[in-house]
PDB file of N, CA and C in Angstrom:
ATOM      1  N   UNK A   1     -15.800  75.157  11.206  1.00  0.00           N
ATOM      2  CA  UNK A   1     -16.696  74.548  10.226  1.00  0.00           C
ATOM      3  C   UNK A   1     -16.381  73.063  10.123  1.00  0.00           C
ATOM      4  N   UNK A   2     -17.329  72.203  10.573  1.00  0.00           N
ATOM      5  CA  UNK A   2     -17.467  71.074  10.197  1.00  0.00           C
ATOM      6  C   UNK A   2     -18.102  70.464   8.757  1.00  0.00           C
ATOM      7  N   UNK A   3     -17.517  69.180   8.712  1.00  0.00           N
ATOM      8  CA  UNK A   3     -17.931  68.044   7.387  1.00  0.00           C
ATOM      9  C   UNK A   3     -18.328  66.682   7.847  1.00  0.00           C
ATOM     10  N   UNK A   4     -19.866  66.826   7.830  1.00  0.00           N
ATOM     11  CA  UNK A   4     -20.390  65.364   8.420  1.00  0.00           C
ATOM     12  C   UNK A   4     -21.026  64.553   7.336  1.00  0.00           C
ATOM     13  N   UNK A   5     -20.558  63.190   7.204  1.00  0.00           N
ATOM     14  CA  UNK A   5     -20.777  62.075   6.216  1.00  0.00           C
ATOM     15  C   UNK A   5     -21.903  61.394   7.244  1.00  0.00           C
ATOM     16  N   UNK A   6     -23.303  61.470   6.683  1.00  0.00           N
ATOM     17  CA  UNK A   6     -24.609  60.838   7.214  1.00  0.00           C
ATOM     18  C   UNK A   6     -24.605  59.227   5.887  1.00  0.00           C
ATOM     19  N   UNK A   7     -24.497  58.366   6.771  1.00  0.00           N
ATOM     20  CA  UNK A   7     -25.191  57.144   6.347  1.00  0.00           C
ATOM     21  C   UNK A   7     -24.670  56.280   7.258  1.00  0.00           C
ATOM     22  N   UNK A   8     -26.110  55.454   7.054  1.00  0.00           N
ATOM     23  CA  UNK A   8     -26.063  54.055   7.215  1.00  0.00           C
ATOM     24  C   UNK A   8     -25.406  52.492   7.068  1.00  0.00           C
ATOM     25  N   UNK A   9     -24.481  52.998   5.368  1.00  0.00           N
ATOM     26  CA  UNK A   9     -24.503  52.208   4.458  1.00  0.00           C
ATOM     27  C   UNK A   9     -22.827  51.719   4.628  1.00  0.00           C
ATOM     28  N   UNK A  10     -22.048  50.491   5.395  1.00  0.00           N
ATOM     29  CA  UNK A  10     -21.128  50.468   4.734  1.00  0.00           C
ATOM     30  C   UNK A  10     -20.462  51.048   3.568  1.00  0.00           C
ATOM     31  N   UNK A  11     -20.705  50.202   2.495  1.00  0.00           N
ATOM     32  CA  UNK A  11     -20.469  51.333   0.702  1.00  0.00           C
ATOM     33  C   UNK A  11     -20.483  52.237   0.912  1.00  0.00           C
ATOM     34  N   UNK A  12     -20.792  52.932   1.509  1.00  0.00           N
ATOM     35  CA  UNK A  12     -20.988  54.709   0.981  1.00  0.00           C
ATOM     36  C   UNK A  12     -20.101  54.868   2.039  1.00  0.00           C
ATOM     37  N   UNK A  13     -19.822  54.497   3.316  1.00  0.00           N
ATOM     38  CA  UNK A  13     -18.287  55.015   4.219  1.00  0.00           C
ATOM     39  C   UNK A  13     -17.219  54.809   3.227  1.00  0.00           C
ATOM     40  N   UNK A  14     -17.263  53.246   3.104  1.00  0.00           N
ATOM     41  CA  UNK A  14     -15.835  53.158   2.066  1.00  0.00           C
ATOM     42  C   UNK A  14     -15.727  54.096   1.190  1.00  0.00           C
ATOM     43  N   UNK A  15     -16.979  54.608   0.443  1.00  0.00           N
ATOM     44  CA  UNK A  15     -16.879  54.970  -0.875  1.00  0.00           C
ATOM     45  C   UNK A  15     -16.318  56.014  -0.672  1.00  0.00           C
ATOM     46  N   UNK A  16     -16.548  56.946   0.445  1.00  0.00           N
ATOM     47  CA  UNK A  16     -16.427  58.416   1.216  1.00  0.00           C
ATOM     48  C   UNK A  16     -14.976  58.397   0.926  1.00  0.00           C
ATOM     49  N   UNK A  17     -14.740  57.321   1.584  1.00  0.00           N
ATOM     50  CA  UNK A  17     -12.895  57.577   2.219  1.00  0.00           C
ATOM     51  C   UNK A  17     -12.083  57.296   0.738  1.00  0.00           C
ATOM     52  N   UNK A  18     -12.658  56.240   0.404  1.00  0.00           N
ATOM     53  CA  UNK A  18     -11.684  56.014  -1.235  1.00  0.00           C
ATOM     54  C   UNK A  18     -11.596  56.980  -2.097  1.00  0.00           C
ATOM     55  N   UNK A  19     -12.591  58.159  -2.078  1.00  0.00           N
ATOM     56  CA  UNK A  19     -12.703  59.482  -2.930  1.00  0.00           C
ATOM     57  C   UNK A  19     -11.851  60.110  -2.501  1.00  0.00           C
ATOM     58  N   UNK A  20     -11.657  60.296  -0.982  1.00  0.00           N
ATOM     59  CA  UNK A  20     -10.399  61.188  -0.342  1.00  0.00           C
ATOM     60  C   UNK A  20     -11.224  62.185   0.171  1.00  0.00           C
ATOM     61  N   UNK A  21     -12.863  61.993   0.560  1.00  0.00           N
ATOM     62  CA  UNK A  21     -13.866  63.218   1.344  1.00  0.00           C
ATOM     63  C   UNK A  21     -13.124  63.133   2.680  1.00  0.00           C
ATOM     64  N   UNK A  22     -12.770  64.711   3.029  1.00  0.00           N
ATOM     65  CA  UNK A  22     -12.159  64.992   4.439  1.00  0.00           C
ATOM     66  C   UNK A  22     -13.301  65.112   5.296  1.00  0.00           C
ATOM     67  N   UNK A  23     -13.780  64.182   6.225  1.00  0.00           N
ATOM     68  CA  UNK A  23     -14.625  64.598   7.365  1.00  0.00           C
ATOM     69  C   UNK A  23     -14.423  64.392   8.945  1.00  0.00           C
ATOM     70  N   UNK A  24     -15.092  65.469   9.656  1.00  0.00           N
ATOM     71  CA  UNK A  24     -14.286  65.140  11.342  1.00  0.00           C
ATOM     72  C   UNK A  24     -15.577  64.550  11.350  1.00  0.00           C
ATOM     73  N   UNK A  25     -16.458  63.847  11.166  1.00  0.00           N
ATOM     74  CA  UNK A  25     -17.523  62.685  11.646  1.00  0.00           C
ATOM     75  C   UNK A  25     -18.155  62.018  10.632  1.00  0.00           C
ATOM     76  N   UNK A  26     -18.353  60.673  10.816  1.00  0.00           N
ATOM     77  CA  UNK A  26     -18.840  59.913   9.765  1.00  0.00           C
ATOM     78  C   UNK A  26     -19.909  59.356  10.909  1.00  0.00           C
ATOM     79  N   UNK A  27     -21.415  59.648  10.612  1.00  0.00           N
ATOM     80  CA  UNK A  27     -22.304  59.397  11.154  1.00  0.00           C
ATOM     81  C   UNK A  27     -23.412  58.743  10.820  1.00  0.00           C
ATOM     82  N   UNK A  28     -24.438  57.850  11.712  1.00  0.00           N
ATOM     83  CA  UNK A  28     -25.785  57.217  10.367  1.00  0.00           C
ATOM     84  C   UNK A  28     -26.788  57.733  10.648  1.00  0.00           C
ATOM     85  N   UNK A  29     -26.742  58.745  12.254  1.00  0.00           N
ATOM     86  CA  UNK A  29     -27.994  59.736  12.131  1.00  0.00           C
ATOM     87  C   UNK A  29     -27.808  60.968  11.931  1.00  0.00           C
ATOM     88  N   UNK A  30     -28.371  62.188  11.698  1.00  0.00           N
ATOM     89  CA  UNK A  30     -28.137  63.120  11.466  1.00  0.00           C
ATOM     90  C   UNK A  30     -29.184  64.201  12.904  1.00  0.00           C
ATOM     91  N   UNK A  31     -28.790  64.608  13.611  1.00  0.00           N
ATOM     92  CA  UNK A  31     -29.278  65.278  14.565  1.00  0.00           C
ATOM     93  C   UNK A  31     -28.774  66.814  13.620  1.00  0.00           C
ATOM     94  N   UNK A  32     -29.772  67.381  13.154  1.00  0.00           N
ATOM     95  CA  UNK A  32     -29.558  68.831  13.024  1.00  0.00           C
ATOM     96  C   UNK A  32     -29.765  69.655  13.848  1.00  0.00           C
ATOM     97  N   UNK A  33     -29.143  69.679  15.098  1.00  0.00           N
ATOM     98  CA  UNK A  33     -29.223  70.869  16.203  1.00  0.00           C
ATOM     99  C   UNK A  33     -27.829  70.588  16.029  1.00  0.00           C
ATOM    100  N   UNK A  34     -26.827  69.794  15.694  1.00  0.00           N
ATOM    101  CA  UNK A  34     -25.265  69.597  15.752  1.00  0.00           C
ATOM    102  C   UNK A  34     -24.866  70.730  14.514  1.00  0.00           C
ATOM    103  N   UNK A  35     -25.735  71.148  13.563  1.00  0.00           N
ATOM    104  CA  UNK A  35     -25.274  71.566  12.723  1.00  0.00           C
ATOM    105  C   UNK A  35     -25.333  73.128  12.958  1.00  0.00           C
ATOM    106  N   UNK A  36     -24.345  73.706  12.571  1.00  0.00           N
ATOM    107  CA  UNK A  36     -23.873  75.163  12.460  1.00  0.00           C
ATOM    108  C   UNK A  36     -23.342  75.936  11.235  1.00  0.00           C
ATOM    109  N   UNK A  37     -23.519  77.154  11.530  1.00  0.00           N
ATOM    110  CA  UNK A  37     -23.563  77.855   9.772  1.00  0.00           C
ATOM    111  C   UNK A  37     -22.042  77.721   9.490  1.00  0.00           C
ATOM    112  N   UNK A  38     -22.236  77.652   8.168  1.00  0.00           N
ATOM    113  CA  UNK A  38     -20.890  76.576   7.467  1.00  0.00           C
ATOM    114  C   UNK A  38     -20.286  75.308   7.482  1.00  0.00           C
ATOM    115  N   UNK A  39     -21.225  74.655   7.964  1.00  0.00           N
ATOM    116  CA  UNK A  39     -20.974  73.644   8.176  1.00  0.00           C
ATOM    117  C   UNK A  39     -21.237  72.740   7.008  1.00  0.00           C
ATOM    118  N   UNK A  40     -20.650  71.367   6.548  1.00  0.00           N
ATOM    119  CA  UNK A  40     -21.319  70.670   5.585  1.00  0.00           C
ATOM    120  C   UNK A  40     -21.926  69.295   6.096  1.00  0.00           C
ATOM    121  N   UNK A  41     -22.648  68.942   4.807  1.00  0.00           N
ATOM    122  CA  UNK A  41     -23.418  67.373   5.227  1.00  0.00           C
ATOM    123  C   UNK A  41     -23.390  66.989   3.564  1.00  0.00           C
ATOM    124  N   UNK A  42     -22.915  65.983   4.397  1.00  0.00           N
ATOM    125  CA  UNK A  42     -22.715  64.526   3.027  1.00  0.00           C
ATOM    126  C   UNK A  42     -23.644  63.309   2.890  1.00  0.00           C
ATOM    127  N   UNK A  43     -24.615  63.383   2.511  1.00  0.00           N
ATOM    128  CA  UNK A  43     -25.247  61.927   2.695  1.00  0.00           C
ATOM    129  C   UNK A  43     -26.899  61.990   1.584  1.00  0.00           C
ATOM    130  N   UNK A  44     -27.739  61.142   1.702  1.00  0.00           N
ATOM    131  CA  UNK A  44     -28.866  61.506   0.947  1.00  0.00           C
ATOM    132  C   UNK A  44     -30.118  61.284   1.898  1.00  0.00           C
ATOM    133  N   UNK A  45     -30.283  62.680   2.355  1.00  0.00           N
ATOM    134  CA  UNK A  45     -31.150  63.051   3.058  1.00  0.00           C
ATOM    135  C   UNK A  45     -32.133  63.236   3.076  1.00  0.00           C
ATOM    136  N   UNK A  46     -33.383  63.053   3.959  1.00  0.00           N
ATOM    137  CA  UNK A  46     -35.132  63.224   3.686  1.00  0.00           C
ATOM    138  C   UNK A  46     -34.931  64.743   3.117  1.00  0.00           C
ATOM    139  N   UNK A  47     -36.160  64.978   2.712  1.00  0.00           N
ATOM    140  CA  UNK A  47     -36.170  66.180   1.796  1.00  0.00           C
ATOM    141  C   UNK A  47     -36.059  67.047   2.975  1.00  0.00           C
ATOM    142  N   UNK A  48     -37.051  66.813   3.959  1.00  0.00           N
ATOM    143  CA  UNK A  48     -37.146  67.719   5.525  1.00  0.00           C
ATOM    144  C   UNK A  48     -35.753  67.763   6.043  1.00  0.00           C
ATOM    145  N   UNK A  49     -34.817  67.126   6.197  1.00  0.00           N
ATOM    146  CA  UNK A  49     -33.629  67.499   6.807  1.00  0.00           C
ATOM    147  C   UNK A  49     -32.945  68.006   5.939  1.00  0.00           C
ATOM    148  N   UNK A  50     -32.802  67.467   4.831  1.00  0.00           N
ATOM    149  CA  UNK A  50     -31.825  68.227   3.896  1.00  0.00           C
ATOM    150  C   UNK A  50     -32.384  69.931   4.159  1.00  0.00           C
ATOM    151  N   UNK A  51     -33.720  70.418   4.184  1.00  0.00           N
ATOM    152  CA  UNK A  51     -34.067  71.572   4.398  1.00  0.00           C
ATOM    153  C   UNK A  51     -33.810  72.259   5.441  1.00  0.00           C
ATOM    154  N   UNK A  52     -33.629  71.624   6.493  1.00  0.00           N
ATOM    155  CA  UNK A  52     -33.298  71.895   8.137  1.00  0.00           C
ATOM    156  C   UNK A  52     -31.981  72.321   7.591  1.00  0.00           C
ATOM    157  N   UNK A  53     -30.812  71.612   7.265  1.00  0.00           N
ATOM    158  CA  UNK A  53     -29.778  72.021   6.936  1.00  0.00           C
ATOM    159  C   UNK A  53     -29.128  73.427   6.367  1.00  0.00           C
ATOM    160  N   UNK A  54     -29.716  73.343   5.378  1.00  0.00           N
ATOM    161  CA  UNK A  54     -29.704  74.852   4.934  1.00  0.00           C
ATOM    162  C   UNK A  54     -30.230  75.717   5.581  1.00  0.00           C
ATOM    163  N   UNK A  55     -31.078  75.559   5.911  1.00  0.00           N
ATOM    164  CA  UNK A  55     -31.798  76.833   7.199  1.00  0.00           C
ATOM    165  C   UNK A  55     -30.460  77.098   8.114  1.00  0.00           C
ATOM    166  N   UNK A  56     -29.891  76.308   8.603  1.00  0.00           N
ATOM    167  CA  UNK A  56     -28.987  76.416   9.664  1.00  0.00           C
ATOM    168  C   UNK A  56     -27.769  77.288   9.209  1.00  0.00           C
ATOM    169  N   UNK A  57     -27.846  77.261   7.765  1.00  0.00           N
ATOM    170  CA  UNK A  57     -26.946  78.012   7.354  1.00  0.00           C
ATOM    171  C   UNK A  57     -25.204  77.046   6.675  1.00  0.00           C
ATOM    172  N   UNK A  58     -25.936  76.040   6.795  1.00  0.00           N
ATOM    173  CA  UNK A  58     -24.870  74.594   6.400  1.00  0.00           C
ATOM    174  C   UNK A  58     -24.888  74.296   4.936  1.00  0.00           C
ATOM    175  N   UNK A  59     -24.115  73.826   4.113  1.00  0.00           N
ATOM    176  CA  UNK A  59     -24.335  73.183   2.675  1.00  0.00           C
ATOM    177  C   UNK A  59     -25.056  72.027   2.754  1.00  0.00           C
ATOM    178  N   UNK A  60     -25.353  71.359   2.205  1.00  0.00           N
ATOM    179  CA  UNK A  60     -26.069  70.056   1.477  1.00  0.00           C
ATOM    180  C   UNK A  60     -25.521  69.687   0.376  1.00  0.00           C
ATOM    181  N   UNK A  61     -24.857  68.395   0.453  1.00  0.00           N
ATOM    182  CA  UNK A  61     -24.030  67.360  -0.373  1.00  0.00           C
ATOM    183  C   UNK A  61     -24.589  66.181  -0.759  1.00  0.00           C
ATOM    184  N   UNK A  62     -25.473  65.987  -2.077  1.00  0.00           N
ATOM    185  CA  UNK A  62     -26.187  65.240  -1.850  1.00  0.00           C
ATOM    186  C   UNK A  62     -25.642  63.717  -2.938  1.00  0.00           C
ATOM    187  N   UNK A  63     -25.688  62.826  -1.700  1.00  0.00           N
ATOM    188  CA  UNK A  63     -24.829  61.370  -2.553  1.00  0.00           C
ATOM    189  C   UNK A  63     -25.651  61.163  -3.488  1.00  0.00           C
ATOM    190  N   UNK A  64     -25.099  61.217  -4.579  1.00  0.00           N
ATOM    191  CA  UNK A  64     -26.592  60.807  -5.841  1.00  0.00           C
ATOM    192  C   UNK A  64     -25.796  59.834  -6.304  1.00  0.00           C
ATOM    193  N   UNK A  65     -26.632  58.852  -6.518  1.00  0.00           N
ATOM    194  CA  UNK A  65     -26.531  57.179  -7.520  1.00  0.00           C
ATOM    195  C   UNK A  65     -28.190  57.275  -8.576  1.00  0.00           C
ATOM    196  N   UNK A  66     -27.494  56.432  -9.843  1.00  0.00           N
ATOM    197  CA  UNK A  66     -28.452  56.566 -11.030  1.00  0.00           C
ATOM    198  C   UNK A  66     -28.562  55.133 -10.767  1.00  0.00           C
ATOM    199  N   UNK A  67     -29.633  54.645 -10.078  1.00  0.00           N
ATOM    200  CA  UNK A  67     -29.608  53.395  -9.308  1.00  0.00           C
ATOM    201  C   UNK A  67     -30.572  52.679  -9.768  1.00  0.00           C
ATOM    202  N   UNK A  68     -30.721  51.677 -10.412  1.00  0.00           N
ATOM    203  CA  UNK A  68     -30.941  50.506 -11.420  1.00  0.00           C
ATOM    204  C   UNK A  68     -32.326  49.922 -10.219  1.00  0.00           C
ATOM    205  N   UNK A  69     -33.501  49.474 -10.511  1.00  0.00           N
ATOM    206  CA  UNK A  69     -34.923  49.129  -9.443  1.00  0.00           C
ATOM    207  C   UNK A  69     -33.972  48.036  -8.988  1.00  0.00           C
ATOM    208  N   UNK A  70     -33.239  47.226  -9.376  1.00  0.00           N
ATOM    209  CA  UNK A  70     -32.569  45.569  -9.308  1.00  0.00           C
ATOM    210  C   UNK A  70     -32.048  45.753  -7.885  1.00  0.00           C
ATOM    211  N   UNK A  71     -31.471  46.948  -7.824  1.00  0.00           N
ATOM    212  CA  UNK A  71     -29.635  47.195  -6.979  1.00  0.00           C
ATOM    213  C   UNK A  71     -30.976  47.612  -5.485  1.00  0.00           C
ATOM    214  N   UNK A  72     -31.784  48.488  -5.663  1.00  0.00           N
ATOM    215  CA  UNK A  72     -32.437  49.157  -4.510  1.00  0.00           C
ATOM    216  C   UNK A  72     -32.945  48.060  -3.023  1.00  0.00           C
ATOM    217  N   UNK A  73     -32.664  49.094  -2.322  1.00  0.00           N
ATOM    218  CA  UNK A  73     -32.699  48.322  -1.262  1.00  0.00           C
ATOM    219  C   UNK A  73     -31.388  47.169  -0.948  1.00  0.00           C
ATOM    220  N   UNK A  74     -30.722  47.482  -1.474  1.00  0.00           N
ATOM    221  CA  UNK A  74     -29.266  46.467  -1.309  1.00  0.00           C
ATOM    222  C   UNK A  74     -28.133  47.237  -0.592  1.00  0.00           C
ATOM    223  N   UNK A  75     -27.191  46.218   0.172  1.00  0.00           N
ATOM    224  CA  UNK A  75     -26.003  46.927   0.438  1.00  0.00           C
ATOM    225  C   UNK A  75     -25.188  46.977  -1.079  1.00  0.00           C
ATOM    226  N   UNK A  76     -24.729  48.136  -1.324  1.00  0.00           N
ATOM    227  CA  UNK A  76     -23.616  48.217  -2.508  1.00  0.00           C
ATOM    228  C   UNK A  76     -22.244  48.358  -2.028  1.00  0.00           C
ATOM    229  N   UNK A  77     -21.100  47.390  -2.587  1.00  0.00           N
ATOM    230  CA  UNK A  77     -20.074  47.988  -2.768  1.00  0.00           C
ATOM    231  C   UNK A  77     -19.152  48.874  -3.216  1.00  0.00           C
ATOM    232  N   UNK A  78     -18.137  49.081  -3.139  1.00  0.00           N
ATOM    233  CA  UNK A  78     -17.490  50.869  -3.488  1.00  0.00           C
ATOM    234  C   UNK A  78     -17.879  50.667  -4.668  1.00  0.00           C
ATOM    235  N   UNK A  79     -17.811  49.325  -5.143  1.00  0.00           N
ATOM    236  CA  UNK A  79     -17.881  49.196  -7.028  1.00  0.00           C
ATOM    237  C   UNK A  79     -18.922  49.579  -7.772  1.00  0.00           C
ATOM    238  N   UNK A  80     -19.614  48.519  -6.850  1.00  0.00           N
ATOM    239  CA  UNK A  80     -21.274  48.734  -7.585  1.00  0.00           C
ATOM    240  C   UNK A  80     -21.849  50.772  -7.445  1.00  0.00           C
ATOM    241  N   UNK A  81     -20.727  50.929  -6.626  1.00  0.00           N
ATOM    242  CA  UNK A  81     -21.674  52.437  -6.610  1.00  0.00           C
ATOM    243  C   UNK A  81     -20.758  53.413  -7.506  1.00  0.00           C
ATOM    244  N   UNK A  82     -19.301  53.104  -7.895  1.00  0.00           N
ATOM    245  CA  UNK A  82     -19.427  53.700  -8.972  1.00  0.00           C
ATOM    246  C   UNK A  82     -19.765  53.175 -10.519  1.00  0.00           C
ATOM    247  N   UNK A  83     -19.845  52.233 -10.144  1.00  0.00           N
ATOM    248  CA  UNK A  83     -20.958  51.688 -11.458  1.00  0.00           C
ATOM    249  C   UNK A  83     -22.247  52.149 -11.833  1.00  0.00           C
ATOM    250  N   UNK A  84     -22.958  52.864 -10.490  1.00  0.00           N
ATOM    251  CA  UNK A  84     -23.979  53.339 -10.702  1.00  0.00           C
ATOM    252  C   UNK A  84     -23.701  55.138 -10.322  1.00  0.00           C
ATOM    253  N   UNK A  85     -22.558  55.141 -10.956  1.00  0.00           N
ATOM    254  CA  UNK A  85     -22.442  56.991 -11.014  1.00  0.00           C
ATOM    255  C   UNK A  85     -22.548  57.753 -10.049  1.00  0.00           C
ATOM    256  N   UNK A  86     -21.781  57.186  -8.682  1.00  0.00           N
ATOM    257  CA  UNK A  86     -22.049  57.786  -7.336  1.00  0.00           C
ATOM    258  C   UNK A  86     -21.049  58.866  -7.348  1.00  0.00           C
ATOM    259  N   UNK A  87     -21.736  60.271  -6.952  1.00  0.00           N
ATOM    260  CA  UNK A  87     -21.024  61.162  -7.101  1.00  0.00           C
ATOM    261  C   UNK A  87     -21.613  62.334  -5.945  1.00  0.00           C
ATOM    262  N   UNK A  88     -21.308  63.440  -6.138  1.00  0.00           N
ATOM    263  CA  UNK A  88     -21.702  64.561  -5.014  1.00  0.00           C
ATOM    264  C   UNK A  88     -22.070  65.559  -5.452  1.00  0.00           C
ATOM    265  N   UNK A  89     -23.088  65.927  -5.208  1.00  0.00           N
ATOM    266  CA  UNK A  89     -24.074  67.229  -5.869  1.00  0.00           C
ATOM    267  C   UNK A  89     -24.622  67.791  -4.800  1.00  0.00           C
ATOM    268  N   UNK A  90     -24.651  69.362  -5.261  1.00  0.00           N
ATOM    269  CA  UNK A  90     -25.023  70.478  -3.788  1.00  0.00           C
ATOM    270  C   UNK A  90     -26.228  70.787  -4.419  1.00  0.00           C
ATOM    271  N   UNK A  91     -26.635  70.661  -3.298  1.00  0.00           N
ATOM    272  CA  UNK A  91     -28.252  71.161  -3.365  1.00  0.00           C
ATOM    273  C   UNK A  91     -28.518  72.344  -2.096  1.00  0.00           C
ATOM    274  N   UNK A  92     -29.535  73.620  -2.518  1.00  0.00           N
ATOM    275  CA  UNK A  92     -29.851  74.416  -1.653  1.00  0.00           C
ATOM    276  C   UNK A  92     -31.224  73.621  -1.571  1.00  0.00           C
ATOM    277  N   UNK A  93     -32.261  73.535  -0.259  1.00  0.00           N
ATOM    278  CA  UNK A  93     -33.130  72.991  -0.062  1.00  0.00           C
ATOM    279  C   UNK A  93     -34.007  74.128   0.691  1.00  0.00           C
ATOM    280  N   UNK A  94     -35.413  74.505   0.498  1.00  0.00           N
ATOM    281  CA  UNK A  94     -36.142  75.506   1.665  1.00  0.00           C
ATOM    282  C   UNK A  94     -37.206  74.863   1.526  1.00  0.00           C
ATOM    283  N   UNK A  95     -37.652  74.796   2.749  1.00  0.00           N
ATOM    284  CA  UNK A  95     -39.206  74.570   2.988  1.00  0.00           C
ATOM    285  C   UNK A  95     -39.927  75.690   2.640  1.00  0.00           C
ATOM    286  N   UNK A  96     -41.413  75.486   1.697  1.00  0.00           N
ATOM    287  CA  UNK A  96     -42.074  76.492   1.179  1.00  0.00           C
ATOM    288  C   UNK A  96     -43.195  76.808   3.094  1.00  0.00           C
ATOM    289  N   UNK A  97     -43.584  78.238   3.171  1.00  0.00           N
ATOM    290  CA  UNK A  97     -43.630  78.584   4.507  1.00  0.00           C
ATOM    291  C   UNK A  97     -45.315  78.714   3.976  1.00  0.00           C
ATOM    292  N   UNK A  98     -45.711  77.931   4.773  1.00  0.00           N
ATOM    293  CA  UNK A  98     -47.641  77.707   4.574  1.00  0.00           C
ATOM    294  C   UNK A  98     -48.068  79.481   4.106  1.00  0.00           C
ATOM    295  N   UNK A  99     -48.840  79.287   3.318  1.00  0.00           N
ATOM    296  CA  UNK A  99     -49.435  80.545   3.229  1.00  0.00           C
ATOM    297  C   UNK A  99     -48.558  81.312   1.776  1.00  0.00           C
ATOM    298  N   UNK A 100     -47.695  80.540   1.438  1.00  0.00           N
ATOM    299  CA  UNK A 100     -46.602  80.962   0.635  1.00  0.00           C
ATOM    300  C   UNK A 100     -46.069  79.830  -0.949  1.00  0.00           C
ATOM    301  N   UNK A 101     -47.461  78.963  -0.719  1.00  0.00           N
ATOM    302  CA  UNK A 101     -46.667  78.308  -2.063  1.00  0.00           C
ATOM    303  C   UNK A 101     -47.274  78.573  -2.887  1.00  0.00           C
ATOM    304  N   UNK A 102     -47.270  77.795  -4.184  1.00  0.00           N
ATOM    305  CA  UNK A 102     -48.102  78.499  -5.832  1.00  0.00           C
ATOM    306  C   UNK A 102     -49.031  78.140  -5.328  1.00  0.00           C
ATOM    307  N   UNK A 103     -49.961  79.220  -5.707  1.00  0.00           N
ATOM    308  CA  UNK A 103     -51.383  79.080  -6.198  1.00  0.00           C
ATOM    309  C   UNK A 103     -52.670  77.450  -6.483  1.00  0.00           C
ATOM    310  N   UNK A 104     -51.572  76.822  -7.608  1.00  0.00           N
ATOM    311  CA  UNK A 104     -52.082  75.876  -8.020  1.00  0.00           C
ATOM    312  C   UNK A 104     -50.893  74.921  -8.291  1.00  0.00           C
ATOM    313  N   UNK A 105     -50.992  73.527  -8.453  1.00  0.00           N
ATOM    314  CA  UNK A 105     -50.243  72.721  -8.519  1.00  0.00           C
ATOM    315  C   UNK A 105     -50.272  72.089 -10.085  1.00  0.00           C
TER     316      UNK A 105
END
């Protein structure tokens, strides 16, 4: 069982490692054919991959920041991101299967 840290973002590597997250890959794309059941993923993912993920039978770790319109689109430092409450939340994710969602919206 692998632990893969998906981003892009300087900040969020540092931030990874300064928490003490154990991972054998720190990556900025996420190819989900790499992923296998039990496996984890760390990062904040399109809704579609985060869903791929779980299908595979993997967790979903999702980097959440309570992120201010000002800060968006910026590189953040380790600081600024726990300033903005960067933390790790599991999410189960499924794609609803055509033919199968509510009724009405």
């Amino acid at each position: 069982m692998a632990t893969y840290f998906v981003s892009r973002h300087p900040g969020a590597h540092d931030w990874a490692a300064e928490e003490g997250f154990e991972v054998e890959a720190v990556i900025v794309h996420l190819d989900p054919a790499l992923i296998q059941p039990g496996d984890s993923v760390i990062g904040s993912l399109p809704v579609n991959l985060a869903a791929e993920v779980c299908a595979r039978g993997a967790r979903y770790l999702n980097l959440s920041l309570d992120l201010p319109p000002e800060l968006r689109g910026r590189e953040l430092s380790t600081e600024q991101m726990r300033a903005c409450g960067a933390r790790i939340e599991e999410y189960r994710v499924m794609r609803v299967v055509p033919g199968h969602e509510p009724a009405s919206l």
